[in-house]
Protein backbone atom coordinates (compact mmCIF):
# COMPACT_ATOMS: atom_id res chain seq x y z
CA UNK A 1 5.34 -14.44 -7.87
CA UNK A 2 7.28 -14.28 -4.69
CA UNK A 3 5.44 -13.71 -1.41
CA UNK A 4 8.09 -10.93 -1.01
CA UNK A 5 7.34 -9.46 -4.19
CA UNK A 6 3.76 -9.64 -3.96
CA UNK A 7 3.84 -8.33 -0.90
CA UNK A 8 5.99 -5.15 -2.26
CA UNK A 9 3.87 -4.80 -5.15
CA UNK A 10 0.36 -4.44 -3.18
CA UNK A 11 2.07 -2.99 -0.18
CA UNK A 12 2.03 0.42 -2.73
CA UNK A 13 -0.97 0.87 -1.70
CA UNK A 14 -0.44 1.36 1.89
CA UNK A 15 2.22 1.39 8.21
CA UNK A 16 2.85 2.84 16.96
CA UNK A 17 0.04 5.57 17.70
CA UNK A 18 -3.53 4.51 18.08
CA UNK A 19 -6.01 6.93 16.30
CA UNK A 20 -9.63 6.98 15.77
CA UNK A 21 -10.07 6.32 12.31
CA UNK A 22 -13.41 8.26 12.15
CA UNK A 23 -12.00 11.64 13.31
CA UNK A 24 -8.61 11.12 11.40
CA UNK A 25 -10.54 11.24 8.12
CA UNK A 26 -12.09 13.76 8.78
CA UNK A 27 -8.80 15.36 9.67
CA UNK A 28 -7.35 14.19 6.30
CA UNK A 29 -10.47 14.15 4.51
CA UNK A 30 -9.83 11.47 2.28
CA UNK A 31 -11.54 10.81 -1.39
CA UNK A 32 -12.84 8.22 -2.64
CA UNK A 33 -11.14 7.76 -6.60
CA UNK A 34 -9.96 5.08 -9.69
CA UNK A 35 -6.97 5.33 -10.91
CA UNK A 36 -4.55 3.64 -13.37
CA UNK A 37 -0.52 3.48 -13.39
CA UNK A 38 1.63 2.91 -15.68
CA UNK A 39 4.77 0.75 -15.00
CA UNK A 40 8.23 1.09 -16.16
CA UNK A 41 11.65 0.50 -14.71
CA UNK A 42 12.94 3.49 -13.06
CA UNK A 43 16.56 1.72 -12.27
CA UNK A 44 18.55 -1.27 -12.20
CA UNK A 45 22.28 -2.30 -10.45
CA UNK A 46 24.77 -3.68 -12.58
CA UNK A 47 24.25 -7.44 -12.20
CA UNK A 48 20.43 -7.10 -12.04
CA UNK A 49 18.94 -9.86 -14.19
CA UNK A 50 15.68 -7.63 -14.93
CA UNK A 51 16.49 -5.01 -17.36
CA UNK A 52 12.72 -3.44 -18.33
CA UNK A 53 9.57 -3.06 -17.13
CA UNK A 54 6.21 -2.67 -18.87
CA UNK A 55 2.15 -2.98 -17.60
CA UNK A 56 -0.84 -1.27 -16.06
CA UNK A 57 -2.25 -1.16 -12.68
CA UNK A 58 -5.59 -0.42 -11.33
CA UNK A 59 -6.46 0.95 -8.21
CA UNK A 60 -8.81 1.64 -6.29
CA UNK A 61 -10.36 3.54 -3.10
CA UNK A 62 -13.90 3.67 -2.43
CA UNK A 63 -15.76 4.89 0.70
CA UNK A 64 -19.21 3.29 1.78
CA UNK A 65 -21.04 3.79 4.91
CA UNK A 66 -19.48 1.30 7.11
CA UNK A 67 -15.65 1.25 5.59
CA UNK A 68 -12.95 1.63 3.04
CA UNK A 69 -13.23 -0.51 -0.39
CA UNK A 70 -9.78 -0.90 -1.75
CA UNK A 71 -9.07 -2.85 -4.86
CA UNK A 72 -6.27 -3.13 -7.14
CA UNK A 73 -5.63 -5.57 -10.32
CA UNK A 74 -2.93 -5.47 -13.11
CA UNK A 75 -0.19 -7.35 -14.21
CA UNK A 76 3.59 -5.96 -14.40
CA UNK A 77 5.91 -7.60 -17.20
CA UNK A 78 9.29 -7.69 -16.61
CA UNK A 79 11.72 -8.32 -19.17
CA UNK A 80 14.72 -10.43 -17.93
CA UNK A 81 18.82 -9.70 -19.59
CA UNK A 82 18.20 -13.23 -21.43
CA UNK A 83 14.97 -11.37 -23.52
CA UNK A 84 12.49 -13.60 -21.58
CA UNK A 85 9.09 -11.58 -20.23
CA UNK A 86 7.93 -12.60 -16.85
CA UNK A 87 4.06 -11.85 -16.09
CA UNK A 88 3.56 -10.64 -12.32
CA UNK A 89 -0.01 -10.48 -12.14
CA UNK A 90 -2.09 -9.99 -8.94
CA UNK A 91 -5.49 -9.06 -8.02
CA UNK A 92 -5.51 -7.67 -4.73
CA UNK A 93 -9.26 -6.20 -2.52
CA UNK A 94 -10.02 -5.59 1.16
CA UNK A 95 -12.65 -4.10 3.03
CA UNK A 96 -11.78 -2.13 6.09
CA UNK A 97 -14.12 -0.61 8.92
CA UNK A 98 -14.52 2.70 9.49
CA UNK A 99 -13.47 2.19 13.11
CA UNK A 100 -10.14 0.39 11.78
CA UNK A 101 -11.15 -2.59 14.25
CA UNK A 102 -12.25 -5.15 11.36
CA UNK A 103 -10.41 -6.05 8.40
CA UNK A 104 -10.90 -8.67 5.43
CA UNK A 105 -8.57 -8.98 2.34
CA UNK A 106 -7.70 -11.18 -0.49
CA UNK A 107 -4.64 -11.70 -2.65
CA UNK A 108 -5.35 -13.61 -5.95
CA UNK A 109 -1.94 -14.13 -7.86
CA UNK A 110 -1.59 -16.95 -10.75
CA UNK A 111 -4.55 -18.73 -10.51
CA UNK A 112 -3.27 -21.45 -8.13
CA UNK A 113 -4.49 -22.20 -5.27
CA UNK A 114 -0.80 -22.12 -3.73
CA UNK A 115 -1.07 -18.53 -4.62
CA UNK A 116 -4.45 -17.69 -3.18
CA UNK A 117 -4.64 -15.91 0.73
CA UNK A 118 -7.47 -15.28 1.86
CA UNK A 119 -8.48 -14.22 5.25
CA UNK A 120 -9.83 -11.27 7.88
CA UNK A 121 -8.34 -9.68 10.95
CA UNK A 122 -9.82 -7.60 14.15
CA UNK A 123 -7.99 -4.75 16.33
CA UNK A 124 -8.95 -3.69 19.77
CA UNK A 125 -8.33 0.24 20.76
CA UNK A 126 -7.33 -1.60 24.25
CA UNK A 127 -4.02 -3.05 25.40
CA UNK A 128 -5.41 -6.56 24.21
CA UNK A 129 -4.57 -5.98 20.66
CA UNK A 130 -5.95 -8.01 18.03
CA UNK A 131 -5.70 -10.98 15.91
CA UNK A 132 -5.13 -12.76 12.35
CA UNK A 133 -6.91 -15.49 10.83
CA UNK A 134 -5.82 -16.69 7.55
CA UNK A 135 -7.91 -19.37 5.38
CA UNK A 136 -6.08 -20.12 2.46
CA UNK A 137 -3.84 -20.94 1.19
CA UNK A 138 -3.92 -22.72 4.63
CA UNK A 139 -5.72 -22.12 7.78
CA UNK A 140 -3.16 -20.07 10.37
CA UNK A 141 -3.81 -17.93 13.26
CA UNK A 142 -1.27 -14.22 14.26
CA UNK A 143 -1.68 -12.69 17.16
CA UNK A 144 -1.73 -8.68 16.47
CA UNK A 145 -0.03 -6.31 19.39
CA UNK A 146 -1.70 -3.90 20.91
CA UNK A 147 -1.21 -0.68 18.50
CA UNK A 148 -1.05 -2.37 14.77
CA UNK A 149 -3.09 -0.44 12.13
CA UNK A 150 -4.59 -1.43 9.08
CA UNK A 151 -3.75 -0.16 5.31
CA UNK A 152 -6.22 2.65 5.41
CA UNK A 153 -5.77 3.68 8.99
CA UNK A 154 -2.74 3.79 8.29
CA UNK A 155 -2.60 5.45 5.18
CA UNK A 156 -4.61 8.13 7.42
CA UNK A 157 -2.03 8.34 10.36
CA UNK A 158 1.17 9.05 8.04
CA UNK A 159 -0.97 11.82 6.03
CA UNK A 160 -2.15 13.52 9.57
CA UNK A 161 1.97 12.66 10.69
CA UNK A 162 2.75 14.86 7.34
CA UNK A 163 0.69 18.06 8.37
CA UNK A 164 1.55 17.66 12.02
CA UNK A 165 5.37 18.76 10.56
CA UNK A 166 6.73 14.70 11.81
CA UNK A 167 9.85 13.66 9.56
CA UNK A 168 9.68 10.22 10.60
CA UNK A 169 7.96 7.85 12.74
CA UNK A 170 7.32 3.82 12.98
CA UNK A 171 4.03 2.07 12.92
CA UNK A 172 2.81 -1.81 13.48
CA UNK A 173 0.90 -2.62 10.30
CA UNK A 174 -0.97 -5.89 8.96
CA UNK A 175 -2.15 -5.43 5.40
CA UNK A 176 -2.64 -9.53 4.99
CA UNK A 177 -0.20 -9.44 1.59
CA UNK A 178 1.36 -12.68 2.96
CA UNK A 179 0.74 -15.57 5.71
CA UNK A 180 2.82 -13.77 8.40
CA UNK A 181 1.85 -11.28 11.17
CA UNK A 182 2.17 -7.76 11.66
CA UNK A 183 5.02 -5.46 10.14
CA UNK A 184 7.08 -2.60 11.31
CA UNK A 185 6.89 0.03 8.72
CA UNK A 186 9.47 3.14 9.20
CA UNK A 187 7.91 6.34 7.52
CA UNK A 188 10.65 9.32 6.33
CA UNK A 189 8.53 12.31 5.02
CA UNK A 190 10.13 15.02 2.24
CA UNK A 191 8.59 17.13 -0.06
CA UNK A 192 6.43 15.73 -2.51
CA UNK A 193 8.52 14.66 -5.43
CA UNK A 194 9.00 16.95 -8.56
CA UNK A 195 8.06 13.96 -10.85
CA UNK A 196 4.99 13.96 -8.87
CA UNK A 197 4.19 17.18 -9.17
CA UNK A 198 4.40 16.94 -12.92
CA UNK A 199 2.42 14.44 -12.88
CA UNK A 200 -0.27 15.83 -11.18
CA UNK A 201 -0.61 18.97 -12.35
CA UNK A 202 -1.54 16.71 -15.84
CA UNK A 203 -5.33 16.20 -14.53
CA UNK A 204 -7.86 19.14 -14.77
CA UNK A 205 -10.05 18.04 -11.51
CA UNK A 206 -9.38 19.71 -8.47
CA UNK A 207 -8.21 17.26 -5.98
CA UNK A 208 -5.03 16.90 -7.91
CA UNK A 209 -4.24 20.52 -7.65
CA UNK A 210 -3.81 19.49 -3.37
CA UNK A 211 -0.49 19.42 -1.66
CA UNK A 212 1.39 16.44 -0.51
CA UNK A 213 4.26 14.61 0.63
CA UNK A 214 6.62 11.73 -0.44
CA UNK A 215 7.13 9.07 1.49
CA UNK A 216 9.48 6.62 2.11
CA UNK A 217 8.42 3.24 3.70
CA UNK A 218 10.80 0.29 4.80
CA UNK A 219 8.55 -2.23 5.93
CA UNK A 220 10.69 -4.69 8.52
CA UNK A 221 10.51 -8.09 9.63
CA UNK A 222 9.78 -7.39 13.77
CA UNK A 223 11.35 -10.46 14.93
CA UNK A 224 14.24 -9.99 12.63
CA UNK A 225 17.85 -8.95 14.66
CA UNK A 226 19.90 -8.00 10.79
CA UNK A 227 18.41 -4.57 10.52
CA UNK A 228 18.03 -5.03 7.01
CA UNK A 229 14.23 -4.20 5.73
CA UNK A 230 12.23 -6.95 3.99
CA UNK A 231 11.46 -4.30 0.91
CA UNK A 232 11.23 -0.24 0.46
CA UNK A 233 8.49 1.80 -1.20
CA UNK A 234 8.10 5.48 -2.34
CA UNK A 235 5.14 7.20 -2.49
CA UNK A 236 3.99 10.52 -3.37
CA UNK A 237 0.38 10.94 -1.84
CA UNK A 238 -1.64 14.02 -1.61
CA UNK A 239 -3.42 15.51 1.33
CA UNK A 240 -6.67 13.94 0.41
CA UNK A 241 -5.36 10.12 -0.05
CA UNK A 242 -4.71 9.76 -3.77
CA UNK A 243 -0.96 8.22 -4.43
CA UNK A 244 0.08 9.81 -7.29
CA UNK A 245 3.09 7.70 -7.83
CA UNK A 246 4.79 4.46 -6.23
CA UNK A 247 8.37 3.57 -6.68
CA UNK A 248 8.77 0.44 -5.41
CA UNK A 249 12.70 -1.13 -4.43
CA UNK A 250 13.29 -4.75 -5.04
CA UNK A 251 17.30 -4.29 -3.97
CA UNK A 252 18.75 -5.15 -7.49
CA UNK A 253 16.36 -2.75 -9.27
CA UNK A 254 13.48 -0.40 -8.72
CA UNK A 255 10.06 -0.04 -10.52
CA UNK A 256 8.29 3.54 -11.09
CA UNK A 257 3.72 3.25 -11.10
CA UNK A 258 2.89 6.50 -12.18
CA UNK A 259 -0.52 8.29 -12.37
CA UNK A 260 -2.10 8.55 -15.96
CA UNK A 261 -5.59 8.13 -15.11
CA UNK A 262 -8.17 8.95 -11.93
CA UNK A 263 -11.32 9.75 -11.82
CA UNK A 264 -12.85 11.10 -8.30
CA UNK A 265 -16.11 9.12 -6.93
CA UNK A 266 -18.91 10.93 -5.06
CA UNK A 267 -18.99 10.37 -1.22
CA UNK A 268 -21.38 7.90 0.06
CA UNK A 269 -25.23 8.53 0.66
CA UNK A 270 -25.44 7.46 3.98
């Protein structure tokens, strides 16, 4: 799989204000939950070599007393116009403090150790920033400016953005999907979608009977001068944190993960 895929495809999961991460979850009140998504093609330009999509992805977000779990695994299939099926498999986890200061994650793709990343990364809430440390699939070292979130933190900021009424806004975010630094992810907020909706309203329990938003993220290159972004994802989350559907953009065609499972996890003992 291509770094730039991969990086799409877990990026689904997760993008310049500093926030305490403690008080924003409160604010959003996230829940912990498992979930799986179904994959299909939602769309594809004439001249796009893929033409289907099948697979099943599992996700998820668990809360513990010192951070945010997050762990997703699955393989999509696409099918390509000559009939051949190409696996895109990827097992993706991280840990992130509760303080959004500390980071680890992992990216496991095809079992090579080309495809491996491994590493952790720390934030100051200071002007010094933070930094990067990768160890596989070779050691390398990004400096983090002053600012950058991490996937959950994040996650938190654009839901609090939401209710505050904010249409768009831009963020520095490192999520550790590939061996580069920090991105610059532009958020554009709309109602949440009416597929979404449907979608939810499928499940019995009540957090899927919360409100939400769709967003759109274009995650950019920051160094880059075309203006063009790197890749674009939709997603549909809920007040309380649960993505209820991902559409993710690859250019030449676009993939839909929707909801058909979740089950909600108790809060931590602590």
């Amino acid at each position: 799989m291509s770094r730039l895929l991969k990086g799409a495809f877990v990026c689904a999961s997760s993008a310049l204000a500093i926030v305490v991460f403690a008080g924003a979850v409160q604010a959003a009140d996230l829940v912990s939950y498992r979930a799986v998504y179904d994959v299909r093609l939602a769309d594809a330009k004439r001249g796009s070599n893929v033409s289907a999509a099948s697979g099943q992805i599992a996700y998820g977000v668990k809360q513990t007393c010192d951070g945010w779990l997050v762990n997703q695994t699955g393989t999509m299939y696409l099918q390509t116009a000559t009939g051949d099926v190409v696996p895109q498999g990827l097992n993706f986890s991280s840990w992130e403090s509760v303080d959004g200061t500390r980071y680890r994650f992992s990216v496991m793709g095809d079992e090579t150790d080309s495809d491996i990343i491994l590493g952790a990364a720390s934030m100051s809430k200071t002007p010094n920033g933070g930094e990067a440390q990768f160890s596989k699939p070779e050691p390398a070292t990004f400096a983090l400016p002053a600012g950058t979130l991490f996937p959950m933190e994040h996650t938190v900021h654009i839901l609090d953005q939401a209710a505050l009424g904010k249409s768009q806004f831009e963020n520095s975010v490192f999520e550790g999907t590939d061996v580069e630094g920090e991105k610059l992810l532009v958020s554009f907020v709309s109602p949440l979608s009416a597929r979404a909706q449907t979608m939810a309203a499928r499940f019995k329990d009540a957090a899927l009977t919360h409100p939400g938003w769709n967003f759109r993220l274009a995650y950019f290159d920051p160094a880059s001068q075309t203006g063009e972004p790197l890749y674009e994802i939709e997603a549909d989350y809920l007040d309380n944190g649960i993505p209820v559907r991902w559409m993710l953009d690859y250019g030449d065609f676009t993939v839909e993960m929707g909801m058909t499972k979740v089950e909600i996890l108790p809060k931590p003992d602590c």
